[in-house]
Protein backbone atom coordinates (compact mmCIF):
# COMPACT_ATOMS: atom_id res chain seq x y z
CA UNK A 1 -167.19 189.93 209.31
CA UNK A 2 -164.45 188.82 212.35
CA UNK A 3 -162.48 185.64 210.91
CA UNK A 4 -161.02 183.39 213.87
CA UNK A 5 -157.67 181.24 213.85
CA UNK A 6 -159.10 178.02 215.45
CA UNK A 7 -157.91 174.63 215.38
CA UNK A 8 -159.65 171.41 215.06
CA UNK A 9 -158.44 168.34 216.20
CA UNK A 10 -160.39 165.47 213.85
CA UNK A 11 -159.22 161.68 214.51
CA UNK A 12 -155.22 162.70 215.72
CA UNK A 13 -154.47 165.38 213.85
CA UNK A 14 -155.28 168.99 214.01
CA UNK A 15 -156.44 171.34 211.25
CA UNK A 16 -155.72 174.87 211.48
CA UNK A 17 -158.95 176.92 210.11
CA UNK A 18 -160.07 180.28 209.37
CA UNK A 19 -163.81 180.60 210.02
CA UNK A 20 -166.40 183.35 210.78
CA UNK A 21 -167.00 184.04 214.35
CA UNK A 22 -170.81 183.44 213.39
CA UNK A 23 -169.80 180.11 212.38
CA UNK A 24 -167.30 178.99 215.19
CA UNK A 25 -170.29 176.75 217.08
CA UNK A 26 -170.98 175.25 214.14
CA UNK A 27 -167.56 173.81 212.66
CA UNK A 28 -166.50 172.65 216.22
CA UNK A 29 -169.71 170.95 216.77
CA UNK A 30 -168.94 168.89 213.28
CA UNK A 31 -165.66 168.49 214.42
CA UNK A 32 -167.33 166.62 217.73
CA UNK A 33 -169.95 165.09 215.28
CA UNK A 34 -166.65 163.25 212.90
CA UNK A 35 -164.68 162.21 216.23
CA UNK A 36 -167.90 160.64 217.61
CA UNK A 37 -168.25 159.14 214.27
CA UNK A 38 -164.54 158.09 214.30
CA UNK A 39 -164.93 156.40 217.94
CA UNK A 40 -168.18 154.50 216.68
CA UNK A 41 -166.43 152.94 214.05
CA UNK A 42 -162.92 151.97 216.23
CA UNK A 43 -165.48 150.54 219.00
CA UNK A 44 -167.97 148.70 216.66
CA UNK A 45 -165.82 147.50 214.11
CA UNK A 46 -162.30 147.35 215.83
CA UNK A 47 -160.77 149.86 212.84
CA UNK A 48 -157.35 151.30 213.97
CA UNK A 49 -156.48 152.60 210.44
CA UNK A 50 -157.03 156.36 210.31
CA UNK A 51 -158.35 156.32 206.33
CA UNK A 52 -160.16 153.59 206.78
CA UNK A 53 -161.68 155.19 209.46
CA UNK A 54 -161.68 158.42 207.70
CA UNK A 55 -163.12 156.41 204.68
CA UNK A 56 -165.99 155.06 206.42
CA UNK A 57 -167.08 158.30 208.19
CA UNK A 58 -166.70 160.03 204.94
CA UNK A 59 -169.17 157.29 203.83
CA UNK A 60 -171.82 157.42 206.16
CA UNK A 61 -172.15 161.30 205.93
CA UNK A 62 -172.36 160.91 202.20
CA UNK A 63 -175.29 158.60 203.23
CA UNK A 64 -176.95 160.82 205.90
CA UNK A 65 -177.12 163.75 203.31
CA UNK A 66 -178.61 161.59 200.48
CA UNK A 67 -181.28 161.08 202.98
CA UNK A 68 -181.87 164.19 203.80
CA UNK A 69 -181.65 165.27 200.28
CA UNK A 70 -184.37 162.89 199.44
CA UNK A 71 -186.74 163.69 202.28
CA UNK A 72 -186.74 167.65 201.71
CA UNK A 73 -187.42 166.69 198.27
CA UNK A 74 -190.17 164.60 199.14
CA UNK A 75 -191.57 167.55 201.80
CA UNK A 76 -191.00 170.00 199.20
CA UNK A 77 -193.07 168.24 196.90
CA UNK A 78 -195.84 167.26 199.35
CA UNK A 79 -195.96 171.42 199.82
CA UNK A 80 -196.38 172.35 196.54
CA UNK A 81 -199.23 169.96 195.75
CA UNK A 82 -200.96 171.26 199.08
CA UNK A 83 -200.31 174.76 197.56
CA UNK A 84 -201.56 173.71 194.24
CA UNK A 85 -204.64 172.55 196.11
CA UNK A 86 -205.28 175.67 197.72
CA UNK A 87 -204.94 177.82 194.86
CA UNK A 88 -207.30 175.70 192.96
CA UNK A 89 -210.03 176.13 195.86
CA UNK A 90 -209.17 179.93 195.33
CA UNK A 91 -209.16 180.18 191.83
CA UNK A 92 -213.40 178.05 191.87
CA UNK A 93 -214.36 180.41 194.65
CA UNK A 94 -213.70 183.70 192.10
């Protein structure tokens, strides 16, 4: 697979990075995602200090995936008991 030199400028600093040419979109997009994240927090909460900045975005992402960790599992779960259900139905009709 093609590798690409690409950098990545995240708060004021930039990050040389090898990715996958597949995945390109995708790590500048997060990139654009932690900036926007870094802008929220200078306008909303007057931050200036880059870790604390850092800190707090680091923070809320941790928080976002939790979530999200916690709602597949809860989809995942609704799923299998609908799949249970419907092999039970099979399993009376044989």
């Amino acid at each position: 697979m093609d590798t690409l030199s690409i950098r990545i400028k995240i708060g004021d600093r930039e990050y040389p990075m090898k990715v996958k040419a597949d995945e390109e979109a995708r790590i500048r997009r997060v990139g654009k995602l932690i900036n926007d994240k870094i802008k929220k927090y200078r306008e909303e909460f007057g931050l200036e200090d880059r870790q604390d900045l850092l800190a707090m975005v680091a923070f809320d992402c941790m928080v976002e995936s939790i979530e999200l960790n916690e709602t597949q599992g809860q989809e995942d779960e609704q799923v299998r008991t609908m799949v249970e259900q419907v092999n039970q139905r099979l399993e009376s009709l044989l």
